[in-house]
Every structure is written in structure tokens, then in C-alpha cells.
Protein backbone atom coordinates (compact mmCIF):
# COMPACT_ATOMS: atom_id res chain seq x y z
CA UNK A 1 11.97 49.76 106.09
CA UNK A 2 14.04 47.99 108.68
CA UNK A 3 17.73 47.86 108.76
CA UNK A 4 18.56 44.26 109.27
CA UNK A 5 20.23 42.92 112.37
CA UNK A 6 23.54 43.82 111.94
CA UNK A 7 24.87 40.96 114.37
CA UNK A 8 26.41 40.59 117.67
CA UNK A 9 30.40 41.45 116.45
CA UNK A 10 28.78 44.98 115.02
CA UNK A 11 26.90 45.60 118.76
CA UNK A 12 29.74 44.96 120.41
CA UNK A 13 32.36 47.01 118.46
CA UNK A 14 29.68 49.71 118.85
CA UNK A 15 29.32 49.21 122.32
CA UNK A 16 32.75 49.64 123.22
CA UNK A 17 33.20 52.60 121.07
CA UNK A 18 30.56 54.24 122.92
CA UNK A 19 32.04 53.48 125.81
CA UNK A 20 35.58 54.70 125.36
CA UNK A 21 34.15 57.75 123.74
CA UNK A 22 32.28 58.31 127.52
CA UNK A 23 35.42 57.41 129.16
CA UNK A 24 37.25 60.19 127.15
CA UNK A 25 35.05 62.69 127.91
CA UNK A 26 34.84 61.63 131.37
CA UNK A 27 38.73 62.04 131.70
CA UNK A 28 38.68 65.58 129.92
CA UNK A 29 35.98 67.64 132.34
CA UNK A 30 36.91 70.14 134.21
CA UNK A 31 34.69 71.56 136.89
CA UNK A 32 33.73 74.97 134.84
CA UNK A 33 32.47 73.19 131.65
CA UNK A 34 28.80 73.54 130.62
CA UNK A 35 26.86 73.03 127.09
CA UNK A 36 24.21 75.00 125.90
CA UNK A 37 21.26 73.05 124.41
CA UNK A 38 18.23 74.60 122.65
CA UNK A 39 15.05 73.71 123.32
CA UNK A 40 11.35 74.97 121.87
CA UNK A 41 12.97 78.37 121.53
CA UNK A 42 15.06 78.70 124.39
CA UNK A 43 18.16 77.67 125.18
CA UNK A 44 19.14 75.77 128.36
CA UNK A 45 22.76 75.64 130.18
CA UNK A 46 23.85 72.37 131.89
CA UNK A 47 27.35 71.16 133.48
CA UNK A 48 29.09 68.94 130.50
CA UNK A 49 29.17 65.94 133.59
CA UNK A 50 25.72 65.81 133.35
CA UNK A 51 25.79 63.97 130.41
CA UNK A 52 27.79 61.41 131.86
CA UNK A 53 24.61 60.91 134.26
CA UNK A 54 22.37 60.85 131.55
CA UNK A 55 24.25 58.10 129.46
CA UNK A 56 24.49 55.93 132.64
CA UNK A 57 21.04 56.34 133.72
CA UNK A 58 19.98 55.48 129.81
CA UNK A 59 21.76 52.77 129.85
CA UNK A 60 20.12 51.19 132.47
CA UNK A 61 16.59 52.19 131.27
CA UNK A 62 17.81 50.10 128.26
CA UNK A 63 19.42 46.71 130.27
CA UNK A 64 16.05 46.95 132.19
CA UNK A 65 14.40 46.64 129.09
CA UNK A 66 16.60 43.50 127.45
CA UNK A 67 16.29 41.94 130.30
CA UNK A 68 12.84 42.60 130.61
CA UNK A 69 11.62 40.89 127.10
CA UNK A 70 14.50 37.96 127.93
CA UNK A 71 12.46 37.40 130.47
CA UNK A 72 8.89 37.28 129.03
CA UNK A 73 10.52 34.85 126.20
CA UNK A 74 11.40 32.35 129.41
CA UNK A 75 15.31 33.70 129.47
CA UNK A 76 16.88 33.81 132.32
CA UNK A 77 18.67 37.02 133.08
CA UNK A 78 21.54 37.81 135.20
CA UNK A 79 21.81 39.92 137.86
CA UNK A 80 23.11 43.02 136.41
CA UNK A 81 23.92 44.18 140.16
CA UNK A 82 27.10 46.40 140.66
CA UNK A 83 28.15 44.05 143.44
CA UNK A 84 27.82 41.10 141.56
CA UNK A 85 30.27 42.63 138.71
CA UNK A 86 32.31 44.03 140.98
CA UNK A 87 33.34 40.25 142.69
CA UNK A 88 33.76 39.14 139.20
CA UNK A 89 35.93 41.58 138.25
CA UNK A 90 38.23 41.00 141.11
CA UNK A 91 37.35 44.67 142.56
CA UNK A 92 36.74 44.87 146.26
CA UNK A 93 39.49 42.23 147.76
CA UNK A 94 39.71 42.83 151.53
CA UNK A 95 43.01 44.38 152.52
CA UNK A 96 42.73 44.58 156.28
């Protein structure tokens, strides 16, 4: 059985809390930390940042994807360029 849609207030207070939960891990590495993860019997060491990599490359898999089906349903999608957010959010102002 599927859940039902839970709605977009639920996504976004998810979203978020996934976020500042990245955010606080992101602000707590140090250069020395690693995780060990088992795998078919063996166990496998990676830095703790590489996780960090992993969510943001995931995350794009998954906006590729939404925008992707928007698409096919005759949506049209935004650029989801860094650039483009970056202007909006007032980042990049010239200072010289």
C-alpha cells in the first residue's frame, strides 16, 4: 500500500530539516573524520565529507528527475542553474 501524499507544507518542513541537519554536519567536520560502512562482508572507510558530496550529487539526480516528468506533463521548468540562484539571491554583486 501507498502512503498518501502527505502535501506540500509536510515536503517542505522535511526539506528544510534535511537541510539544516547537512548544514550541521557540514559545520562540525574536521579534516581527520571518517565512517566505516559495511558492505557484502567487508567493511569500507570513507572521509565523513564525503557524504556531504553524496547528498548534493543525490539531490540533483532527484531535481533532474522532477523536472524531468514536469516536463513530459507540458510544465515548464526553471533553470535550476547555480548562477541563476545565485543573482536571485543577491550573491555575486560587483565590488570593484
Amino acid at each position: 500500500m501507498v502512503d498518501p501524499w502527505p502535501g506540500l507544507p509536510t515536503i517542505r518542513e522535511l526539506a528544510a530539516a534535511s537541510s539544516d541537519e547537512l548544514i550541521a554536519i557540514a559545520a562540525s567536520l574536521t579534516d581527520e573524520e571518517s565512517v566505516d560502512l559495511p558492505y557484502e562482508g567487508k567493511t569500507y572507510r570513507y572521509p565523513r565529507s564525503f557524504f556531504l558530496l553524496h547528498a548534493f550529487e543525490h539531490g540533483m539526480e532527484h531535481r533532474t528527475e522532477i523536472k524531468v516528468t514536469l516536463a513530459q506533463a507540458g510544465v515548464e521548468t526553471p533553470d535550476l542553474d547555480g548562477w541563476f540562484y545565485s543573482e536571485a539571491a543577491g550573491f555575486g554583486r560587483e565590488v570593484g
